[in-house]
PDB file of N, CA and C in Angstrom:
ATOM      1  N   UNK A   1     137.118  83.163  86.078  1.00  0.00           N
ATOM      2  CA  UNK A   1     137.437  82.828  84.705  1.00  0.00           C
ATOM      3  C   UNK A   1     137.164  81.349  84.491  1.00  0.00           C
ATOM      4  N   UNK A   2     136.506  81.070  83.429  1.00  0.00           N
ATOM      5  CA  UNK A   2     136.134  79.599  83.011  1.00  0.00           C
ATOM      6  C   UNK A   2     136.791  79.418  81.575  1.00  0.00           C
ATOM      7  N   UNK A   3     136.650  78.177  81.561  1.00  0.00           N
ATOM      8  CA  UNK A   3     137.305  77.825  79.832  1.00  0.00           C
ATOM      9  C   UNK A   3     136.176  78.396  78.449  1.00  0.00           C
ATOM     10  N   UNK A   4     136.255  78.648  77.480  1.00  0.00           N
ATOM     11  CA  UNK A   4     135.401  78.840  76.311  1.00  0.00           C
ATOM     12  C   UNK A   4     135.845  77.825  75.508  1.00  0.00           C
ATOM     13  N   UNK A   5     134.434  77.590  75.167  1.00  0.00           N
ATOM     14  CA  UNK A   5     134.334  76.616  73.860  1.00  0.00           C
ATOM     15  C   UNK A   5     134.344  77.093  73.113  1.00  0.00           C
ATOM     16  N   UNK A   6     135.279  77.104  71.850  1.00  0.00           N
ATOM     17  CA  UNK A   6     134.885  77.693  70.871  1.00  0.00           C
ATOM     18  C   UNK A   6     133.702  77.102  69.816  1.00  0.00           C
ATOM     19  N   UNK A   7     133.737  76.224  69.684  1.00  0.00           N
ATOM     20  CA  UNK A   7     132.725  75.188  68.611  1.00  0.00           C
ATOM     21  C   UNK A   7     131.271  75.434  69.499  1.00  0.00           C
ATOM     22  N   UNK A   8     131.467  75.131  70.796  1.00  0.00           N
ATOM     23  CA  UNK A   8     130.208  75.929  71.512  1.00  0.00           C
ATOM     24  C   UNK A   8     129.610  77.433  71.249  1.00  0.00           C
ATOM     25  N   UNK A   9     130.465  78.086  71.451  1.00  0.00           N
ATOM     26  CA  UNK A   9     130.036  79.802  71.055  1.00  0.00           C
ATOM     27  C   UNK A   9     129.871  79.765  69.212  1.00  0.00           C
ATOM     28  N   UNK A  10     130.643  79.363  68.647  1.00  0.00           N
ATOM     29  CA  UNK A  10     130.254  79.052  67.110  1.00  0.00           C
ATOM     30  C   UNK A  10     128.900  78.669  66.801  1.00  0.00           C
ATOM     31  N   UNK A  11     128.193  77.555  67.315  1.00  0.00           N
ATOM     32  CA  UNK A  11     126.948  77.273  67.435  1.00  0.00           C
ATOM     33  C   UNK A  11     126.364  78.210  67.745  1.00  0.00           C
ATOM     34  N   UNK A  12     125.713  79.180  68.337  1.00  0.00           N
ATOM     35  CA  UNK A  12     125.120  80.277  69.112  1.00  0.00           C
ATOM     36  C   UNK A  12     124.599  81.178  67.558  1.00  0.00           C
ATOM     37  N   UNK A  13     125.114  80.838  66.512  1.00  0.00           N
ATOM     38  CA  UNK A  13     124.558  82.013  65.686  1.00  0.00           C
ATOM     39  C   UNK A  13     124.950  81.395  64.132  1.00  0.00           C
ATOM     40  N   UNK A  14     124.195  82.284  63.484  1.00  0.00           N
ATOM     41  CA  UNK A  14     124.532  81.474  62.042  1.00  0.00           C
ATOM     42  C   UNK A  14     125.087  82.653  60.710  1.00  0.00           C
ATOM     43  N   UNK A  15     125.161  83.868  61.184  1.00  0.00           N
ATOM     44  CA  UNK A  15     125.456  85.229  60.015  1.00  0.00           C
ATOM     45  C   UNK A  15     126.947  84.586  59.778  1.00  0.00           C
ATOM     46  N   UNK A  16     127.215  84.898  58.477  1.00  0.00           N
ATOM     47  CA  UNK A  16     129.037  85.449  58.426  1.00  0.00           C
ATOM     48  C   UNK A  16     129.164  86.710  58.424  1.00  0.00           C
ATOM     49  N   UNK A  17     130.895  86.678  58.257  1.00  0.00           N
ATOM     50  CA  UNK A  17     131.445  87.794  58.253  1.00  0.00           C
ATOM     51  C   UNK A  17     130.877  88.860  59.532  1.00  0.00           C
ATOM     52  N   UNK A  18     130.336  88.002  60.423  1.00  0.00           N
ATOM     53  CA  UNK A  18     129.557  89.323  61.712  1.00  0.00           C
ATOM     54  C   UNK A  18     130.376  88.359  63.138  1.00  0.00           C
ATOM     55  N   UNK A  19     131.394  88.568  63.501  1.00  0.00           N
ATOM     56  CA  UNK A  19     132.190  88.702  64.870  1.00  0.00           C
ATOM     57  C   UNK A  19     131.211  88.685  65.808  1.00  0.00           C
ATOM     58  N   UNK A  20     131.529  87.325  66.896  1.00  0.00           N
ATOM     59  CA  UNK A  20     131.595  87.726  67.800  1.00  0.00           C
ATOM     60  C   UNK A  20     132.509  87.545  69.273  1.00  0.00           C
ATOM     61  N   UNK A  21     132.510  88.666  70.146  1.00  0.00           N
ATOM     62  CA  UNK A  21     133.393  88.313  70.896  1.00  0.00           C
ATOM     63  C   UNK A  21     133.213  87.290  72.164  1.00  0.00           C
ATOM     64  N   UNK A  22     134.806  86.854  72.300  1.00  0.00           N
ATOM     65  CA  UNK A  22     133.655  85.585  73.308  1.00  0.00           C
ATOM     66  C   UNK A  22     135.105  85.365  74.645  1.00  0.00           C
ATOM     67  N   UNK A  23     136.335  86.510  74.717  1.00  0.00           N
ATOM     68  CA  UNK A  23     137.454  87.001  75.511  1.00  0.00           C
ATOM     69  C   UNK A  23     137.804  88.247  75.172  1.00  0.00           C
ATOM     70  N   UNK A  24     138.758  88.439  75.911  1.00  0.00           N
ATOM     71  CA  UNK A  24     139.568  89.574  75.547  1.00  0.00           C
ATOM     72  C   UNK A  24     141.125  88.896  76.633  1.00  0.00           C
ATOM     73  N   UNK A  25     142.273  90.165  75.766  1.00  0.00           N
ATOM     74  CA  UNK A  25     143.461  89.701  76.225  1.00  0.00           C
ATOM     75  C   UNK A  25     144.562  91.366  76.224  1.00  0.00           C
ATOM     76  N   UNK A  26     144.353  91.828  76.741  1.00  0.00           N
ATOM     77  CA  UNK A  26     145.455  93.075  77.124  1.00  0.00           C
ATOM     78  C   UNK A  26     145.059  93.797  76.298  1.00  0.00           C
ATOM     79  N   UNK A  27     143.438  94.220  76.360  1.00  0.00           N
ATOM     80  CA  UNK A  27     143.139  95.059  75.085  1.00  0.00           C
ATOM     81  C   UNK A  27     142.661  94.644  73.760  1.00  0.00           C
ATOM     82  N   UNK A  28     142.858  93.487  73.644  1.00  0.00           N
ATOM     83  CA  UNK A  28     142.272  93.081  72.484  1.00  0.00           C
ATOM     84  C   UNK A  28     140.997  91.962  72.607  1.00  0.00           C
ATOM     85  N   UNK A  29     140.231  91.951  71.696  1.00  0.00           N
ATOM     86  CA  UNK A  29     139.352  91.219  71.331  1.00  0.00           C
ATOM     87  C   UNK A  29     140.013  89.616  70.622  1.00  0.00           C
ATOM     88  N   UNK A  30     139.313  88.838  71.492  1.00  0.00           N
ATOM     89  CA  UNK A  30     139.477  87.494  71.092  1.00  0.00           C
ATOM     90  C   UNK A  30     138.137  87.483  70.388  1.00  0.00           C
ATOM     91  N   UNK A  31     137.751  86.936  69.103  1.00  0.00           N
ATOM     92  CA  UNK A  31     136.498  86.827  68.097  1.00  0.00           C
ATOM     93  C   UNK A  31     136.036  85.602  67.757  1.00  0.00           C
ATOM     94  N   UNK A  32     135.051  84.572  67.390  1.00  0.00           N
ATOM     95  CA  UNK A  32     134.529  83.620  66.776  1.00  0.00           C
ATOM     96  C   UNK A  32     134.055  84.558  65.406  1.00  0.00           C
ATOM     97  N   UNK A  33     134.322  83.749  63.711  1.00  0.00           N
ATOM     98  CA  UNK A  33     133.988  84.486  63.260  1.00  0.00           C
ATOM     99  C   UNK A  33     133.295  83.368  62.296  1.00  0.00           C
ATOM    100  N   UNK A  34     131.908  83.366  61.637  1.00  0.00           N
ATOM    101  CA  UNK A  34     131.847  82.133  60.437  1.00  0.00           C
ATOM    102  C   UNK A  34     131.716  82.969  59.045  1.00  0.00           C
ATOM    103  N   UNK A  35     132.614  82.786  58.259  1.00  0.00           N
ATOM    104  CA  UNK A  35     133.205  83.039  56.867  1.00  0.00           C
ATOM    105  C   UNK A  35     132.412  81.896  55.797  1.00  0.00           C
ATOM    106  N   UNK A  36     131.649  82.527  55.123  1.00  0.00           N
ATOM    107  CA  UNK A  36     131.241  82.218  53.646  1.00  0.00           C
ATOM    108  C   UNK A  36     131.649  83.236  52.319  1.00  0.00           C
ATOM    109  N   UNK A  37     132.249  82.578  51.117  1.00  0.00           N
ATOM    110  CA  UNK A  37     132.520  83.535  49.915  1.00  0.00           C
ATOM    111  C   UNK A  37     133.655  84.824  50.479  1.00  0.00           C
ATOM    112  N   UNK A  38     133.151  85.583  49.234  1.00  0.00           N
ATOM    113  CA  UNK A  38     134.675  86.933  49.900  1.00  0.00           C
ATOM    114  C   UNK A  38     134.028  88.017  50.654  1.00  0.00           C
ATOM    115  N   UNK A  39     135.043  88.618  51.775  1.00  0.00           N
ATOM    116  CA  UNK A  39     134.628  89.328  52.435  1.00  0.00           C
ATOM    117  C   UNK A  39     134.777  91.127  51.299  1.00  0.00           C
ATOM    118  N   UNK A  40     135.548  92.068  51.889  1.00  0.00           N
ATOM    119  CA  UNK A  40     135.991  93.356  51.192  1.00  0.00           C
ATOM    120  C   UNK A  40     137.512  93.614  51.142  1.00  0.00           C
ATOM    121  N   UNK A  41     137.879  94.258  50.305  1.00  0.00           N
ATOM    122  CA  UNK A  41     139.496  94.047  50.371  1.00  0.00           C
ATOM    123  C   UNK A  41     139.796  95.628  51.302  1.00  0.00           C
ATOM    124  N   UNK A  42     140.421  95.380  52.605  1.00  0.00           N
ATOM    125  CA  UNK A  42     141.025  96.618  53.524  1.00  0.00           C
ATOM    126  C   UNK A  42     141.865  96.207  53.987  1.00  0.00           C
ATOM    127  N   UNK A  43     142.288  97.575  55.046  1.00  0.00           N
ATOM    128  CA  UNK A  43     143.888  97.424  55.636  1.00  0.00           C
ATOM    129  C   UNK A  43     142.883  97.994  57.020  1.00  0.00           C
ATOM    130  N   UNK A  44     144.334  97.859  58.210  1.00  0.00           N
ATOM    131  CA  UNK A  44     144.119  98.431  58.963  1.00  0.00           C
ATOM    132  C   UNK A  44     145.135  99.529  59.726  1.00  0.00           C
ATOM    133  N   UNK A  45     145.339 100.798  59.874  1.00  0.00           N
ATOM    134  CA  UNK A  45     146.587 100.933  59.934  1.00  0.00           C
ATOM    135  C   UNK A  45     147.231 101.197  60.756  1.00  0.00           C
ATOM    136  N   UNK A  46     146.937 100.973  62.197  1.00  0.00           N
ATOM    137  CA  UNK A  46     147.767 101.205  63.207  1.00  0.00           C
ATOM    138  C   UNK A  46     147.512  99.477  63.874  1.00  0.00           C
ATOM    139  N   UNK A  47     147.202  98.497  63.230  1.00  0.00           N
ATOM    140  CA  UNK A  47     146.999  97.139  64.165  1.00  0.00           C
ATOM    141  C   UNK A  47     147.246  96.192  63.011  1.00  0.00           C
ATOM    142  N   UNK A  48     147.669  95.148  63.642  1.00  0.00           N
ATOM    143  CA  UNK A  48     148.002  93.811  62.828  1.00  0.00           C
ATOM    144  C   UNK A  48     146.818  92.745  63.214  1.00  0.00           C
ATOM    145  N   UNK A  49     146.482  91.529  62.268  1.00  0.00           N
ATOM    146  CA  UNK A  49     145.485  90.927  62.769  1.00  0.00           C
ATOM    147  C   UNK A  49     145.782  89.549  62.832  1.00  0.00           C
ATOM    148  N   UNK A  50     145.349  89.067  63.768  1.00  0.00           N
ATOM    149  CA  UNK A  50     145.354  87.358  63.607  1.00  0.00           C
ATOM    150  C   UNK A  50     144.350  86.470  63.090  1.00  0.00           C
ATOM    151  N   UNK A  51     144.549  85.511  62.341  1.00  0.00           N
ATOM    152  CA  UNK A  51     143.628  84.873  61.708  1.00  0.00           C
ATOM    153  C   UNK A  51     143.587  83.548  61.920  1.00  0.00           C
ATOM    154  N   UNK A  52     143.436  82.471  62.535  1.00  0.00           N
ATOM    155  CA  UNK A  52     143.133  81.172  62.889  1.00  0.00           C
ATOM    156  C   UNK A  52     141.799  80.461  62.294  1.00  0.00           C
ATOM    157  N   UNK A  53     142.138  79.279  61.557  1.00  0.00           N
ATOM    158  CA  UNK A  53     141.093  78.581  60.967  1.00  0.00           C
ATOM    159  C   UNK A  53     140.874  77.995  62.083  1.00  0.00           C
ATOM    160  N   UNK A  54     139.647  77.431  62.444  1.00  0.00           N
ATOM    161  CA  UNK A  54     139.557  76.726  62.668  1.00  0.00           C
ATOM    162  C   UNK A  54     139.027  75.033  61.944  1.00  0.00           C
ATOM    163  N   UNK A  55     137.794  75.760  61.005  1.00  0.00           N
ATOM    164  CA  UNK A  55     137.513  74.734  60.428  1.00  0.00           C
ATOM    165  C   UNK A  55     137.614  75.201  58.889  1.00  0.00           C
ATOM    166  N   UNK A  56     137.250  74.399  58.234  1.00  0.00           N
ATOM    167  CA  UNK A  56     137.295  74.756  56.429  1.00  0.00           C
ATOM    168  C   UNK A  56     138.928  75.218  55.867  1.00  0.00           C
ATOM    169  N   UNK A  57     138.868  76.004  54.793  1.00  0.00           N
ATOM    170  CA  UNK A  57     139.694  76.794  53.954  1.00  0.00           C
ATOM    171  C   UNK A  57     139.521  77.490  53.643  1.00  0.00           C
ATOM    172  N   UNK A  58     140.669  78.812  53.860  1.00  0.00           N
ATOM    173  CA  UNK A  58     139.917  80.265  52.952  1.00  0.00           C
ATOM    174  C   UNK A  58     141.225  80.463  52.338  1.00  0.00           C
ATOM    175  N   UNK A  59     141.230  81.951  51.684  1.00  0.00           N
ATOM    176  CA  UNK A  59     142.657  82.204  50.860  1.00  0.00           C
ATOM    177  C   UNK A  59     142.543  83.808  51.704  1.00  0.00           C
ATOM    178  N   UNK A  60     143.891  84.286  52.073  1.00  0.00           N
ATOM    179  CA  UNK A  60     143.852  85.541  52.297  1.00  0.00           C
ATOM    180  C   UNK A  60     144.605  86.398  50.997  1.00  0.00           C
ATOM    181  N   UNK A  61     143.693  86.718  50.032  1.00  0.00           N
ATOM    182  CA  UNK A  61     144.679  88.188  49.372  1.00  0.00           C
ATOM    183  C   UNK A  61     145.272  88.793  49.820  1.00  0.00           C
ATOM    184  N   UNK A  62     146.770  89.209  49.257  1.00  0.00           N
ATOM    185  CA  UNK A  62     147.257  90.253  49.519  1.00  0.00           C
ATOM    186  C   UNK A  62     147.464  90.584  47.639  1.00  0.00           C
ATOM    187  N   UNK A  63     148.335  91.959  47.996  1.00  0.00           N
ATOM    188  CA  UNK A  63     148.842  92.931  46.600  1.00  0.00           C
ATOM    189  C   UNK A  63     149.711  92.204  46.345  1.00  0.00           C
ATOM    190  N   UNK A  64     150.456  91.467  46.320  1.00  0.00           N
ATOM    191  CA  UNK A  64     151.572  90.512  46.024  1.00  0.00           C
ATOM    192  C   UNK A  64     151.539  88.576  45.811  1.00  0.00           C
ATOM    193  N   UNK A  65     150.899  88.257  46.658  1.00  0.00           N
ATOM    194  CA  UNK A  65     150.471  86.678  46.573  1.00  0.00           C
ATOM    195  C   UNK A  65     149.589  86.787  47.071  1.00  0.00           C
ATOM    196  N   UNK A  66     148.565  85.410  46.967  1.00  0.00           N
ATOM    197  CA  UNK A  66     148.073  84.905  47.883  1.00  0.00           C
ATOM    198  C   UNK A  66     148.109  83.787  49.371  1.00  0.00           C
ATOM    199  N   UNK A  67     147.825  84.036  50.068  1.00  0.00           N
ATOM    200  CA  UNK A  67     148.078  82.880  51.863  1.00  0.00           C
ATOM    201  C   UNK A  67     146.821  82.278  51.797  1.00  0.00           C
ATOM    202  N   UNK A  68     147.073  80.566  51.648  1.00  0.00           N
ATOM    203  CA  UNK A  68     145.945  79.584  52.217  1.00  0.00           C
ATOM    204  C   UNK A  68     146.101  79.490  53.100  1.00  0.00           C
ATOM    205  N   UNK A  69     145.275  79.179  53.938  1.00  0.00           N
ATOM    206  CA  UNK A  69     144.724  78.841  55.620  1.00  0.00           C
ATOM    207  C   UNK A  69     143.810  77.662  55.209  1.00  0.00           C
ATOM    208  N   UNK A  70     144.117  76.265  55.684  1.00  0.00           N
ATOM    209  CA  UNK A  70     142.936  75.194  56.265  1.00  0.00           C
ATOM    210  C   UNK A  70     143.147  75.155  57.725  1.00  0.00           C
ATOM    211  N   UNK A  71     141.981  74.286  57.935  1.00  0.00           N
ATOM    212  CA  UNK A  71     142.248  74.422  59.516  1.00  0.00           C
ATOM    213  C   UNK A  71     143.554  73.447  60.643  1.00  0.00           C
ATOM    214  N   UNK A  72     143.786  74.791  61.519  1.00  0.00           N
ATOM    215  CA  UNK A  72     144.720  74.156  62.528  1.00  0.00           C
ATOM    216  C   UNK A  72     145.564  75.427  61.977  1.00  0.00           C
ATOM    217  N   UNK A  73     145.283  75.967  61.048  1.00  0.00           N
ATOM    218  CA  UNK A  73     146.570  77.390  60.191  1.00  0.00           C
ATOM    219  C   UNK A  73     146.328  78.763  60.809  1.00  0.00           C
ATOM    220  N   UNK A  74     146.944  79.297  60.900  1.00  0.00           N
ATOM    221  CA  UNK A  74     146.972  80.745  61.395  1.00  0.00           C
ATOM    222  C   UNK A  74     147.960  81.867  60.352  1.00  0.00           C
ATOM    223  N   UNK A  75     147.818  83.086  60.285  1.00  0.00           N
ATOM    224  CA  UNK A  75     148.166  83.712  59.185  1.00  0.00           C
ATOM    225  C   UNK A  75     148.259  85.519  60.741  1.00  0.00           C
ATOM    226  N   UNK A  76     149.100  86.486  60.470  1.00  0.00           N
ATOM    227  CA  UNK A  76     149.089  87.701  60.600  1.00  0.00           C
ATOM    228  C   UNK A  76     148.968  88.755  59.947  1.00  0.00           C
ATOM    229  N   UNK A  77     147.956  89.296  59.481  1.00  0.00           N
ATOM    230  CA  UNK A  77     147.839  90.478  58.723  1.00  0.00           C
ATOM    231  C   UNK A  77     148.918  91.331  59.254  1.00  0.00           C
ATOM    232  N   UNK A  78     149.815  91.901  58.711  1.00  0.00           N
ATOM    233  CA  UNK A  78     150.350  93.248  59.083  1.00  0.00           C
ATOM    234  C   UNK A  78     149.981  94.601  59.349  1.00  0.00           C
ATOM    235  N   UNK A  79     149.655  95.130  60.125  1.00  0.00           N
ATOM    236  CA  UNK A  79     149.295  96.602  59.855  1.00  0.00           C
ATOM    237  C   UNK A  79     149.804  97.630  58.925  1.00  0.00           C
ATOM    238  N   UNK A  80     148.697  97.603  57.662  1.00  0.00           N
ATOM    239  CA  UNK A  80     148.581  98.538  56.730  1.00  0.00           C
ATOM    240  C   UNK A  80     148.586  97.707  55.269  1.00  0.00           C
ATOM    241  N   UNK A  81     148.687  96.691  55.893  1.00  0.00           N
ATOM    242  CA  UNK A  81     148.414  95.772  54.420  1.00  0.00           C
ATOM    243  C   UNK A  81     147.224  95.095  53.858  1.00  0.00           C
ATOM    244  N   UNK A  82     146.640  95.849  52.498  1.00  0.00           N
ATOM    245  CA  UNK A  82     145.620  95.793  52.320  1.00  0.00           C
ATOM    246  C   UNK A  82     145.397  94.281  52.002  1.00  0.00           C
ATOM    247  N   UNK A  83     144.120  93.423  52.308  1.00  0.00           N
ATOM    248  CA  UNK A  83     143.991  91.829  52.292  1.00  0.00           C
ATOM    249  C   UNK A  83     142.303  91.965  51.721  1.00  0.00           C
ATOM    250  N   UNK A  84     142.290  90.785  51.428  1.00  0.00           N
ATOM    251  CA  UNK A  84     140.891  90.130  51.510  1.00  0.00           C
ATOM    252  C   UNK A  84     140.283  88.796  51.242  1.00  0.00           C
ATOM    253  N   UNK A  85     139.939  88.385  52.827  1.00  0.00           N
ATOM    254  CA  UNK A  85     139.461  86.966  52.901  1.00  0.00           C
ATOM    255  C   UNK A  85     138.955  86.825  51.916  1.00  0.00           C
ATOM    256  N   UNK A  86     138.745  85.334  51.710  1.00  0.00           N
ATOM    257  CA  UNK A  86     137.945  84.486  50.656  1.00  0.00           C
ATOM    258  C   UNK A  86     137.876  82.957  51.407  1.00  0.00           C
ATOM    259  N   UNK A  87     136.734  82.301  51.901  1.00  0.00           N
ATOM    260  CA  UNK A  87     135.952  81.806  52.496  1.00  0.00           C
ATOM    261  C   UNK A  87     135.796  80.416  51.496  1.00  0.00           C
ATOM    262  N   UNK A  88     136.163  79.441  51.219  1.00  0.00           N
ATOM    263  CA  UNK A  88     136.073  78.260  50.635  1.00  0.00           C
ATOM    264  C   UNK A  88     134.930  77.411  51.069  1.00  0.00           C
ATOM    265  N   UNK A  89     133.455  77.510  50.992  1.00  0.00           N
ATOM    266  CA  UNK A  89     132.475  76.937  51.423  1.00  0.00           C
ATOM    267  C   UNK A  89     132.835  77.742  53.028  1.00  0.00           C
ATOM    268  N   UNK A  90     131.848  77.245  53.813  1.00  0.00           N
ATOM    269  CA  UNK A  90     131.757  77.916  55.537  1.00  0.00           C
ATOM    270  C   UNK A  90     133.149  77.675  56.222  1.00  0.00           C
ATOM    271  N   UNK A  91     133.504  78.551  56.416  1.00  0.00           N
ATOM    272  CA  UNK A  91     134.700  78.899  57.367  1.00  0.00           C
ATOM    273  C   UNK A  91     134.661  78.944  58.741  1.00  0.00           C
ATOM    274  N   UNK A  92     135.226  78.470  59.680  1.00  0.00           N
ATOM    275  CA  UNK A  92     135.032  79.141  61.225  1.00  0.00           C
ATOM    276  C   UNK A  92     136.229  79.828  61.533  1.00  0.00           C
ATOM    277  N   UNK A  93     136.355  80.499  62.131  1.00  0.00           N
ATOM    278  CA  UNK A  93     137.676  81.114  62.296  1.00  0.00           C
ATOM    279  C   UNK A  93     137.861  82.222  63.354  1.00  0.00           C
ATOM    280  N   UNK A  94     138.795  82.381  64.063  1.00  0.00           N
ATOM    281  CA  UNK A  94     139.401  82.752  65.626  1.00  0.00           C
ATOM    282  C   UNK A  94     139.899  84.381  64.955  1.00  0.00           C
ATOM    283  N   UNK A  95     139.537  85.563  65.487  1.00  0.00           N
ATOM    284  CA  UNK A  95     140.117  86.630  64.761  1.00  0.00           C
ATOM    285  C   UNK A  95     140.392  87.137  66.600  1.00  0.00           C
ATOM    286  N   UNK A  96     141.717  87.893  66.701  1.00  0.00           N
ATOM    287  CA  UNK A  96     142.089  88.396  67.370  1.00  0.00           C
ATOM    288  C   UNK A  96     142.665  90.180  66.827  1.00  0.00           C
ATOM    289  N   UNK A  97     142.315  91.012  68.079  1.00  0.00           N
ATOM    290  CA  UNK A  97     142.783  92.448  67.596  1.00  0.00           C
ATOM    291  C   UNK A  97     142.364  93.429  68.307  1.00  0.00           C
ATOM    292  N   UNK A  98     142.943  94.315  68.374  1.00  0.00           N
ATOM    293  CA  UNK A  98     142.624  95.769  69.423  1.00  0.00           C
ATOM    294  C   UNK A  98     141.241  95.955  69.397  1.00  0.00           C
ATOM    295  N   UNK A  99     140.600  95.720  70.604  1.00  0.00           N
ATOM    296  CA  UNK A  99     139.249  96.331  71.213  1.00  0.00           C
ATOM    297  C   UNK A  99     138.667  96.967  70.065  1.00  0.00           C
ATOM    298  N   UNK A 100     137.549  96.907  69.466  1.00  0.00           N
ATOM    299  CA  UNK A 100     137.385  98.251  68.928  1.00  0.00           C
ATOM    300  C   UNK A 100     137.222  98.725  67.278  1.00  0.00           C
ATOM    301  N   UNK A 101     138.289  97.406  66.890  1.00  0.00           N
ATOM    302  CA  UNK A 101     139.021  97.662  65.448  1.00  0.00           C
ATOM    303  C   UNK A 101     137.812  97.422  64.807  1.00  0.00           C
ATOM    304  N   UNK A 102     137.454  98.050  63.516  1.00  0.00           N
ATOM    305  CA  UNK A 102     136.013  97.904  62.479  1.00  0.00           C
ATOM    306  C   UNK A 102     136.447  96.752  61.859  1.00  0.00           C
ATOM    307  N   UNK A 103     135.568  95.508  61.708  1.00  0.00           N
ATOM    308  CA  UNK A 103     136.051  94.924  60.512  1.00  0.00           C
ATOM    309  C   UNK A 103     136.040  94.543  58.831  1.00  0.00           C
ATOM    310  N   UNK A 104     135.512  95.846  58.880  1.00  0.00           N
ATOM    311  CA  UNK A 104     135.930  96.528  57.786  1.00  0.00           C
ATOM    312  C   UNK A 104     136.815  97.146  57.319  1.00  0.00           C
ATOM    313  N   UNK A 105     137.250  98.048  58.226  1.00  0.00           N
ATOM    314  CA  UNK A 105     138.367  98.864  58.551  1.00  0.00           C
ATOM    315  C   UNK A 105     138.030 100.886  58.381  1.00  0.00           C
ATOM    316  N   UNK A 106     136.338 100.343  58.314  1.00  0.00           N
ATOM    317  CA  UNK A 106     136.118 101.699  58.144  1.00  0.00           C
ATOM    318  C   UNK A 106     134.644 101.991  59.362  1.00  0.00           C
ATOM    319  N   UNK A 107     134.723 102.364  60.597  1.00  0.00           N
ATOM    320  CA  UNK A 107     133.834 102.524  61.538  1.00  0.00           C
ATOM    321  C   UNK A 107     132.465 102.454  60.467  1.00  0.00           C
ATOM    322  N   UNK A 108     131.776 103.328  59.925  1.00  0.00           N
ATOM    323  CA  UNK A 108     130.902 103.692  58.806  1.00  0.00           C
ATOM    324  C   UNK A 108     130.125 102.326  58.657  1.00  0.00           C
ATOM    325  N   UNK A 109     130.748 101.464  58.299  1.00  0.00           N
ATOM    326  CA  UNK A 109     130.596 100.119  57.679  1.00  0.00           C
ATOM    327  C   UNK A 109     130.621  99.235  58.041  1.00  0.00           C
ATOM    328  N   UNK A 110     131.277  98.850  59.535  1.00  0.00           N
ATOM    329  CA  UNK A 110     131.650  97.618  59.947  1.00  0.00           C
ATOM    330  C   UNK A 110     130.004  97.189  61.131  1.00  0.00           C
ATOM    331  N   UNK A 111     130.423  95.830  60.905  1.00  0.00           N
ATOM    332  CA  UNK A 111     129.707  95.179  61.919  1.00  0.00           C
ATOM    333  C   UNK A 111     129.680  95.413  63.129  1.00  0.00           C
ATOM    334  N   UNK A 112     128.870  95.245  63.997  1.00  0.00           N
ATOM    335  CA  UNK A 112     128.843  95.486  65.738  1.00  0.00           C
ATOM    336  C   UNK A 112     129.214  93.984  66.169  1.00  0.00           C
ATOM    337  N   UNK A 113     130.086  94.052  67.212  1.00  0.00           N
ATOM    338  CA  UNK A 113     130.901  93.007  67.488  1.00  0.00           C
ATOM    339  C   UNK A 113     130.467  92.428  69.404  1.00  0.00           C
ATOM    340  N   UNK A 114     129.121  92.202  69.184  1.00  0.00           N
ATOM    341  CA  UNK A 114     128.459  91.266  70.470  1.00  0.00           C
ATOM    342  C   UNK A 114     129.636  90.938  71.272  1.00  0.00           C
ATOM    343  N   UNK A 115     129.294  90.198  72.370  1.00  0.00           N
ATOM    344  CA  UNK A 115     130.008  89.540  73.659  1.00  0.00           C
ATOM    345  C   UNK A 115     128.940  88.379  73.799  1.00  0.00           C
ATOM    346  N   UNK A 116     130.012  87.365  72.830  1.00  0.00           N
ATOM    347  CA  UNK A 116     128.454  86.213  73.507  1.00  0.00           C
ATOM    348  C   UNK A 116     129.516  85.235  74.903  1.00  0.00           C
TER     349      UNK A 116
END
């Protein structure tokens, strides 16, 4: 086991909204993710999600308020609560969550989630 850079693995690619993984931790996926504009509004419903800025500002929707995140902020989606990022100019950001999970929230649709 060695350390990861994250700002290193961030560099490696330039898409948003397309994950990639760069750990894992008892089943879950540790993610680098770069966020521009809004993503789709979903839930997920058997997993909760973590969200870590690293750099920029985004807003997370929910059905009730909205949650800012700048960086150094972290936020938990709940499982089953429908959200949707919104990306304040380029975002970088740390997504953690069960192996596997679409991030979309619908297999059909979601991105393929590399191992860089």
């Amino acid at each position: 086991m060695s350390a990861v850079n994250l700002y290193e693995k961030l560099a490696t690619f330039s898409e948003h909204w397309s994950p990639r993984v760069v750990s894992s931790v008892n089943g879950h996926d540790v993610m680098v993710v770069k966020a521009r504009g809004a993503f789709n509004w979903r839930s997920r419903t058997d997993t909760d999600a973590l969200i870590l800025v690293l750099k920029g500002r985004m807003t997370i929707k929910l059905p009730d308020r909205d949650v800012e995140l700048s960086a150094g902020e972290m936020f938990v989606v709940p499982k089953g609560v429908q959200h949707c990022p919104i990306a304040h100019g380029e975002v970088e950001l740390v997504i953690m969550e069960p192996a596997g999970t679409p991030n979309t929230g619908d297999p059909k649709t979601a991105a393929s989630k590399p191992h860089i």
